[in-house]
N, C-alpha and C. Protein backbone atom coordinates (compact mmCIF):
# COMPACT_ATOMS: atom_id res chain seq x y z
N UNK A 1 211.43 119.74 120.05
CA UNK A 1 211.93 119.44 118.72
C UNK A 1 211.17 118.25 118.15
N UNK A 2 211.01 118.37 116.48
CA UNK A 2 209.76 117.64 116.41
C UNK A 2 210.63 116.52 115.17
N UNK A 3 211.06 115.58 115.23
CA UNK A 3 212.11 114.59 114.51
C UNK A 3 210.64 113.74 113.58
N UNK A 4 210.82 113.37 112.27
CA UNK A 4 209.98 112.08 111.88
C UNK A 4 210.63 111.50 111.13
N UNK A 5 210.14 110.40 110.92
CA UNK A 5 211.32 109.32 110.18
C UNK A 5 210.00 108.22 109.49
N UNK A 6 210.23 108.17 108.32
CA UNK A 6 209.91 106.73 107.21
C UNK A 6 210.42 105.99 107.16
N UNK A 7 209.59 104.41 108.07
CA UNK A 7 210.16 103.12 107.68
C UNK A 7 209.54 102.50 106.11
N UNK A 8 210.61 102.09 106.14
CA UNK A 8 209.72 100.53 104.46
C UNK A 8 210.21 100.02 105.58
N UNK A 9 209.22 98.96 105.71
CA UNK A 9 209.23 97.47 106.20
C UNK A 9 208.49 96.91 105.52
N UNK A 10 209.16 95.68 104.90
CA UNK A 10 208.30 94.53 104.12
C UNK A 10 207.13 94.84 103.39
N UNK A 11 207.29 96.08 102.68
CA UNK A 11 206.93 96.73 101.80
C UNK A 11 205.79 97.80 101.91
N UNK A 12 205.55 97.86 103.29
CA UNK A 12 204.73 99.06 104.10
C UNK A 12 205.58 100.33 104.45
N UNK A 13 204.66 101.23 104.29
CA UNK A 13 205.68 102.92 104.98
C UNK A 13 204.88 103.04 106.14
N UNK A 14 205.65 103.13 106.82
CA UNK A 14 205.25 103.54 108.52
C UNK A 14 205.98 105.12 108.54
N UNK A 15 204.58 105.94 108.83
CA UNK A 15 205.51 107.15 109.18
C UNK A 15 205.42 107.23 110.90
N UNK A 16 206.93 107.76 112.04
CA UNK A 16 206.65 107.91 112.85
C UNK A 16 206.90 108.73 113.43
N UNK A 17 206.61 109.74 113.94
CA UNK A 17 206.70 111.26 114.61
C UNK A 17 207.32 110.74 116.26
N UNK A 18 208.56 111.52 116.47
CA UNK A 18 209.23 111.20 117.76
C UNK A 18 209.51 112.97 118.53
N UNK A 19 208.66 113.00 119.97
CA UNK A 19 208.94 114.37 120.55
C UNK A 19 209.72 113.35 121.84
N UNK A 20 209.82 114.63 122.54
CA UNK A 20 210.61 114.20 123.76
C UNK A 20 209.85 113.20 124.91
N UNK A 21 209.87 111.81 124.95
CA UNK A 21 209.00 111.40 126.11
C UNK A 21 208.02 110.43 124.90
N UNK A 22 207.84 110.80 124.16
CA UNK A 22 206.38 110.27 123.28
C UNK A 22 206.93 110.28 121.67
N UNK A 23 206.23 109.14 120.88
CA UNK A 23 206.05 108.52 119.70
C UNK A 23 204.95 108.58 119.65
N UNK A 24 204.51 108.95 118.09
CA UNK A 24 203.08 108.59 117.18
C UNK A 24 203.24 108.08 115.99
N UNK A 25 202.96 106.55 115.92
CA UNK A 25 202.86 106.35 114.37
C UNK A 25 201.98 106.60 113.73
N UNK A 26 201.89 107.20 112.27
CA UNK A 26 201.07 107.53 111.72
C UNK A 26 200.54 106.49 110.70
N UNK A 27 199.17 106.34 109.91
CA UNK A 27 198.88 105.52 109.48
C UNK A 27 198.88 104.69 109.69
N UNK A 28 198.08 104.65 110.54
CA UNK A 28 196.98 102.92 111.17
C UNK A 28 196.56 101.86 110.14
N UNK A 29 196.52 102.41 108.75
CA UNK A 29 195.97 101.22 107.82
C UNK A 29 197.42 100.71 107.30
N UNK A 30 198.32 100.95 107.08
CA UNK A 30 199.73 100.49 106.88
C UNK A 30 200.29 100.02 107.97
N UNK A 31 199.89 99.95 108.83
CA UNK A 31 200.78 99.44 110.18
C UNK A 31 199.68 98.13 110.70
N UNK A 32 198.91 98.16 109.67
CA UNK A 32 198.07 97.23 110.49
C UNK A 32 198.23 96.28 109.48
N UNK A 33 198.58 96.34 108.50
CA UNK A 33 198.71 95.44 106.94
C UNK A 33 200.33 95.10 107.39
N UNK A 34 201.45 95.84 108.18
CA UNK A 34 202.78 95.36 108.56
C UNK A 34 202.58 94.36 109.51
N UNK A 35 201.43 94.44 110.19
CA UNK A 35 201.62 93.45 111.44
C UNK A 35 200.77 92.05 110.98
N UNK A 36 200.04 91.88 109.66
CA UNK A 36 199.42 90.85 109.55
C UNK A 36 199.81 89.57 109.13
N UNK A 37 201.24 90.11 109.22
CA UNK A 37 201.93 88.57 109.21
C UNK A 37 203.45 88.29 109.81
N UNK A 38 203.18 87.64 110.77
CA UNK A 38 204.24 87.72 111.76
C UNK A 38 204.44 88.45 112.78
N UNK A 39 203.31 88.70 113.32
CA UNK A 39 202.90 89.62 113.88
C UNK A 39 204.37 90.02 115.40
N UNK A 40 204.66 88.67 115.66
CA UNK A 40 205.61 89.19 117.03
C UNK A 40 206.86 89.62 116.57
N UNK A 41 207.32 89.01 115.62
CA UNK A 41 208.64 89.41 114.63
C UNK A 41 208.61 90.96 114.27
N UNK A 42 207.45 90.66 113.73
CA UNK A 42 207.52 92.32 113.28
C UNK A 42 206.99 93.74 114.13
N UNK A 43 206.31 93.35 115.31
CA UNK A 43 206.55 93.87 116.40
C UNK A 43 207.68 94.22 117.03
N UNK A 44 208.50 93.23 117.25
CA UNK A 44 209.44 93.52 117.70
C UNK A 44 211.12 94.34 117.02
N UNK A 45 210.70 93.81 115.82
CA UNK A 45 211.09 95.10 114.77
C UNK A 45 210.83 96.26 114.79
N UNK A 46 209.66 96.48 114.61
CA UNK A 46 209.62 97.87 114.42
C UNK A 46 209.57 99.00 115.96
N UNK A 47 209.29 98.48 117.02
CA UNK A 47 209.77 98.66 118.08
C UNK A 47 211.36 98.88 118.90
N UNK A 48 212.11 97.57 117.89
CA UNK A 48 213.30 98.12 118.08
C UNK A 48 213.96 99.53 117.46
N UNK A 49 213.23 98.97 115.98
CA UNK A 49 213.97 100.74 115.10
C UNK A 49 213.31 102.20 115.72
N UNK A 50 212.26 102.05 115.97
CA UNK A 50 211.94 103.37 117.05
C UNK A 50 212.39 103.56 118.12
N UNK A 51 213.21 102.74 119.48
CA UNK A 51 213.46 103.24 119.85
C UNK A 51 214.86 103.32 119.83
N UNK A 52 215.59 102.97 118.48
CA UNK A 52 216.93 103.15 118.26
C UNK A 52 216.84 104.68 117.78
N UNK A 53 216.20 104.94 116.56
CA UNK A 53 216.19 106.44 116.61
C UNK A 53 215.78 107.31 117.45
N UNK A 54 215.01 107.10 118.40
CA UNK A 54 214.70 107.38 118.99
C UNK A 54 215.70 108.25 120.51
N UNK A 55 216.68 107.19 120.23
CA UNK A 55 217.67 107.47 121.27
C UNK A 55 218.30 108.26 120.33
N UNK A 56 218.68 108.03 119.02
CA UNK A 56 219.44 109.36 117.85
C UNK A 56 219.20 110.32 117.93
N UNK A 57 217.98 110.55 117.75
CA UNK A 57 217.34 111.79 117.68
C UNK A 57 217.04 112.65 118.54
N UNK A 58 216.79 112.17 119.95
CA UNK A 58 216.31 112.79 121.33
C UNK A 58 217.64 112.83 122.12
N UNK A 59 218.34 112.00 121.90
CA UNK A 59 219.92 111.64 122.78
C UNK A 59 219.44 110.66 124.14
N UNK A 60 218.45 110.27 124.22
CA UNK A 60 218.28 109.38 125.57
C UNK A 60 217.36 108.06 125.35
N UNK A 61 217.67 107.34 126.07
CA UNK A 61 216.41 105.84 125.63
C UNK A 61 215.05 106.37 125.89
N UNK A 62 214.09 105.71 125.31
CA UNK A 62 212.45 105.70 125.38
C UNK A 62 211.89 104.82 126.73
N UNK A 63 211.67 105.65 127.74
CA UNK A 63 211.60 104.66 128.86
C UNK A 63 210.11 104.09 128.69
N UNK A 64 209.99 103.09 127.87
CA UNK A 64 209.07 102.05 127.69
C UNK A 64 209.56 101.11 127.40
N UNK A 65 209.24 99.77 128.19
CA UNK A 65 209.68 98.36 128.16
C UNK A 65 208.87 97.55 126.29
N UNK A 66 209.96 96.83 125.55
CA UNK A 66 209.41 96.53 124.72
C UNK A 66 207.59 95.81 124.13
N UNK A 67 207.72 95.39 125.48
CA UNK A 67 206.48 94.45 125.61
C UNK A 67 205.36 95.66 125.52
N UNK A 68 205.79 96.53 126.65
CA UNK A 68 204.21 97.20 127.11
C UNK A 68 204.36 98.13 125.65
N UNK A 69 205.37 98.70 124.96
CA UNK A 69 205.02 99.39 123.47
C UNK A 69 204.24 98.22 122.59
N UNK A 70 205.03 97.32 122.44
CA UNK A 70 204.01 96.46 121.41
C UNK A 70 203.26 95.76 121.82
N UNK A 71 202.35 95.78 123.05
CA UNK A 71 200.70 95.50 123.51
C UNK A 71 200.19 97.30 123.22
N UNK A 72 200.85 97.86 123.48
CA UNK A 72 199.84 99.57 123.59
C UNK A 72 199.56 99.39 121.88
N UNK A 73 200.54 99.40 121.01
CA UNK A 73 200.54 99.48 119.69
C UNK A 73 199.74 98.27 118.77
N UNK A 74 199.20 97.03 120.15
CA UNK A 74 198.53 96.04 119.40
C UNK A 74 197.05 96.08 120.10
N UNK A 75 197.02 97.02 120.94
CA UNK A 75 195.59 97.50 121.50
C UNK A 75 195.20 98.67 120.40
N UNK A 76 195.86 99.00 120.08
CA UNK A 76 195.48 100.42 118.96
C UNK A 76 194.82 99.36 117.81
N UNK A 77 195.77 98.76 117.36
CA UNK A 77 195.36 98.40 116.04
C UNK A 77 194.23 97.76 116.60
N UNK A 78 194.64 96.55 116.97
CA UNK A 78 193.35 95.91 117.00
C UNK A 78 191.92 96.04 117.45
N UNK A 79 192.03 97.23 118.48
CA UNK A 79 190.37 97.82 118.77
C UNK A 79 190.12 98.21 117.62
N UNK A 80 190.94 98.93 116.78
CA UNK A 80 190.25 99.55 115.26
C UNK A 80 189.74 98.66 114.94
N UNK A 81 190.48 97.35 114.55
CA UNK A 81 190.08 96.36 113.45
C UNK A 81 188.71 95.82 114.06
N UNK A 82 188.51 95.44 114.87
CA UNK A 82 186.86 94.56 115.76
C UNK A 82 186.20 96.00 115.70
N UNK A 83 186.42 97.34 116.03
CA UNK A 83 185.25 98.38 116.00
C UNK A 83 184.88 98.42 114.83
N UNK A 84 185.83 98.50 113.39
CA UNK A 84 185.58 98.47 112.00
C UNK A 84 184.68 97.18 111.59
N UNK A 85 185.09 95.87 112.02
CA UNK A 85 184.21 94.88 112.11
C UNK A 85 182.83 94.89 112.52
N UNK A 86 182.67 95.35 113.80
CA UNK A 86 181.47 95.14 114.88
C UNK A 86 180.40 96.60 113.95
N UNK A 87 181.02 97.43 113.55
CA UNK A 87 179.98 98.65 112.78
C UNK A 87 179.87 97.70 111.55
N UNK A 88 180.34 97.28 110.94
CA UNK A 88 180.07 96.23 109.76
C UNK A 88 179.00 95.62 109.91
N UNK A 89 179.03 94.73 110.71
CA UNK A 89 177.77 93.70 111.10
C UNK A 89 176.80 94.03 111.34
N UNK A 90 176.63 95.16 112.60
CA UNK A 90 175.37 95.34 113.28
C UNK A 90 175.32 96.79 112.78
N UNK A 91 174.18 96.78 112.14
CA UNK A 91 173.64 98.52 111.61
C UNK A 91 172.96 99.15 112.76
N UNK A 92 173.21 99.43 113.83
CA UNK A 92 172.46 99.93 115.10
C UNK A 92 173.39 101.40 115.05
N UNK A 93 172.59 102.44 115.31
CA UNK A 93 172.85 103.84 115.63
C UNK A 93 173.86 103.85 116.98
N UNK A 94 173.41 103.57 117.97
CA UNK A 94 174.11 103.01 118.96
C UNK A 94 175.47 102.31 118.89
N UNK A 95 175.80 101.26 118.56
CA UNK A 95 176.94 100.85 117.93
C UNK A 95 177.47 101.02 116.87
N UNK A 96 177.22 101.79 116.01
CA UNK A 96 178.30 102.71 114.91
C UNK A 96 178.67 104.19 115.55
N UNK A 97 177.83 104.27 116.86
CA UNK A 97 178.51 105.70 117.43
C UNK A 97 179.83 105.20 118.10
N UNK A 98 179.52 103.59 118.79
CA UNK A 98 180.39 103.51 119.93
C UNK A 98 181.35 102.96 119.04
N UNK A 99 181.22 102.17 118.28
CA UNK A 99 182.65 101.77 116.83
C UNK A 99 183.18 103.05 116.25
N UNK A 100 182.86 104.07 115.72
CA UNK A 100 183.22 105.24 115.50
C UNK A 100 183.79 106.06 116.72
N UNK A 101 183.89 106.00 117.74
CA UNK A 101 184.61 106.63 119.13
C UNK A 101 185.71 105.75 118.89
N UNK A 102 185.54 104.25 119.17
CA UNK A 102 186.72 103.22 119.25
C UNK A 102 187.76 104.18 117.92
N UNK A 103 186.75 103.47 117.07
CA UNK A 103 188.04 104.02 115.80
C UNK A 103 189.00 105.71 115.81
N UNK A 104 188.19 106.07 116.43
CA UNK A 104 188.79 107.45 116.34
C UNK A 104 190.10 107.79 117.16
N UNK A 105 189.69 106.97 118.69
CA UNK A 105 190.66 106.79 119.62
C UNK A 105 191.57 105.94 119.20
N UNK A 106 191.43 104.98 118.80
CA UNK A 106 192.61 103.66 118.83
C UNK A 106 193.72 104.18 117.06
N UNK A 107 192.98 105.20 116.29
CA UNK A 107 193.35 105.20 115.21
C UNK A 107 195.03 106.42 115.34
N UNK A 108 194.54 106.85 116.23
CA UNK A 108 195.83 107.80 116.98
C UNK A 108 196.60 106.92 117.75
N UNK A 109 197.58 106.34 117.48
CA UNK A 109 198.71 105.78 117.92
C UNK A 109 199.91 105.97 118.73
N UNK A 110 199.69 106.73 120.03
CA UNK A 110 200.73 107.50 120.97
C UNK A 110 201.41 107.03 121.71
N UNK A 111 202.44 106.74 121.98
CA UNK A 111 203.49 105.75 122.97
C UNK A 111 204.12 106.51 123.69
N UNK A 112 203.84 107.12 124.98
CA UNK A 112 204.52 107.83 125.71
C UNK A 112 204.89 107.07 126.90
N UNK A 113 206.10 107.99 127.46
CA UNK A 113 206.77 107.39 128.91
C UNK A 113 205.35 107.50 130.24
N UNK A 114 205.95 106.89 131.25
CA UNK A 114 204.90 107.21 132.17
C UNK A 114 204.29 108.81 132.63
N UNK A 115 204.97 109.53 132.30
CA UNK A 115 205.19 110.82 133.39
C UNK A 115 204.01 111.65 132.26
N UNK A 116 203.67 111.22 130.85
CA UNK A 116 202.79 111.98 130.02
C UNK A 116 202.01 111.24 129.34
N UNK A 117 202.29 109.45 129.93
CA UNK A 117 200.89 108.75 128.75
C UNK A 117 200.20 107.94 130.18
N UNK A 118 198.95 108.64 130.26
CA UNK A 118 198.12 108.14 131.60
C UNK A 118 197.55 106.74 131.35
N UNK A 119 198.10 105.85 130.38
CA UNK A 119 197.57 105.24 129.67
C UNK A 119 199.40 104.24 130.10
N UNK A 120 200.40 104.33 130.41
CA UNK A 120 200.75 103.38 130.23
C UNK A 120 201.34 102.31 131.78
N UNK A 121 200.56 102.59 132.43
CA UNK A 121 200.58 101.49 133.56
C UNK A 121 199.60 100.30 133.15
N UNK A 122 198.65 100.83 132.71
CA UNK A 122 197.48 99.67 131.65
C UNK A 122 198.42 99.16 131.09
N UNK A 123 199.28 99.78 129.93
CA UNK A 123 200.29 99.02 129.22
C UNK A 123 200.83 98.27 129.68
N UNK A 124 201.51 98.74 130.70
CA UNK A 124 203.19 98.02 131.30
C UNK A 124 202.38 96.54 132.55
N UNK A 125 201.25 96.51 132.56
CA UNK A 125 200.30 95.34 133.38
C UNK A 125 200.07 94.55 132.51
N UNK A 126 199.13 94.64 131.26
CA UNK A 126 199.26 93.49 129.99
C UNK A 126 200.42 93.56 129.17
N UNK A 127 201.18 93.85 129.02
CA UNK A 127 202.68 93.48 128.93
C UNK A 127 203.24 92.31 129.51
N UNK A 128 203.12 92.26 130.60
CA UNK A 128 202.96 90.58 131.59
C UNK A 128 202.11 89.48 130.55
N UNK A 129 200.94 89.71 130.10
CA UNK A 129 200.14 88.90 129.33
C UNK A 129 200.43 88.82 128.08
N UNK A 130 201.79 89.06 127.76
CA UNK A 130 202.01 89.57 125.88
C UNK A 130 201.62 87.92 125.24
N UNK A 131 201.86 86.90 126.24
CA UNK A 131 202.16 85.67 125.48
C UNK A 131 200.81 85.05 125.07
N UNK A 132 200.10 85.70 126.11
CA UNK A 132 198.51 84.98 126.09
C UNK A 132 197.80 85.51 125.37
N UNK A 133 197.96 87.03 125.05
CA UNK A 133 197.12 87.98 124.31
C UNK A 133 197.65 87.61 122.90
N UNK A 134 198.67 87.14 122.74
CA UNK A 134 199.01 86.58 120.70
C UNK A 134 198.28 85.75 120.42
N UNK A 135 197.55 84.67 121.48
CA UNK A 135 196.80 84.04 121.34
C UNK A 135 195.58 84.19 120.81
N UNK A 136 195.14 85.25 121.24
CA UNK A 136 193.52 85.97 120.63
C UNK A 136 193.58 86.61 119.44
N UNK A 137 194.83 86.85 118.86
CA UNK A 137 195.24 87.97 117.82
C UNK A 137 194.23 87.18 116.69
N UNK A 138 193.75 88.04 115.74
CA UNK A 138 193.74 87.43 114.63
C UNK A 138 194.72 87.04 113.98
N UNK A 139 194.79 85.97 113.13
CA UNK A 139 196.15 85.04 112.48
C UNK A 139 196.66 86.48 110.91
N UNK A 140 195.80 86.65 110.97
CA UNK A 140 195.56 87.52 109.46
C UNK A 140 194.69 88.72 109.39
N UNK A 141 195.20 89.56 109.37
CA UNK A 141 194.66 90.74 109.22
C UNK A 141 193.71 91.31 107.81
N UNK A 142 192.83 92.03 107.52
CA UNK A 142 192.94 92.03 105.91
C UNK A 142 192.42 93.86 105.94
């Protein structure tokens, strides 16, 4: 069963697609303009409202710990944003292929439980580092 739901937050639409086990937010350029200010606040916002519906909609919790969703969801954005950067700068064939892979991957936004996202023991390990990695964040997104 395939549930989606539209947030407004602080004047962004986040669309987010919820199946059984797994979340995809859609629109990476709106979710990346939600997180450019206040970034842990509003992390932790919009993390909570997904997996409140989440439990509505599916009938069971999202077995992902808050932290490791909003590092997976701040590894998405932000590889976009430095691959979009790094093809900016350097005009090399070579690195607008490998910025164009980044972007393509990180621009799909998937949050699944362990048992279908091979991807979230990486998560749930820098999750431990959430405090140190805000540190590197950019302050401002644009």
């Amino acid at each position: 069963m395939l549930m989606e739901k539209t947030y407004e937050l602080s004047g962004h639409t986040l669309l987010v697609v919820f199946h059984e086990k797994i979340i995809q937010i859609k629109n990476p350029n709106a979710l990346k303009k939600f997180l450019s200010g206040d970034i842990d606040l509003r992390s932790e916002i919009l993390v909570n409202y997904i997996k409140q519906d989440y439990f509505n909609f599916i009938g069971k919790e999202l077995e992902i710990s808050n932290d490791s969703f909003i590092i997976e969801i701040w590894g998405h954005v932000f590889a976009s944003h430095f691959a979009k950067a790094m093809k900016n700068l350097i005009k090399l064939k070579l690195i607008e292929d490998a910025a164009n892979f980044i972007i393509k991957k990180s621009d799909v936004i998937d949050c699944g439980e362990n048992d279908v996202d091979l991807n979230r023991t990486f998560w749930d390990i820098l999750a431990n580092f959430k405090k140190l990695i805000i540190v590197f964040l950019p302050k401002k997104i644009k």
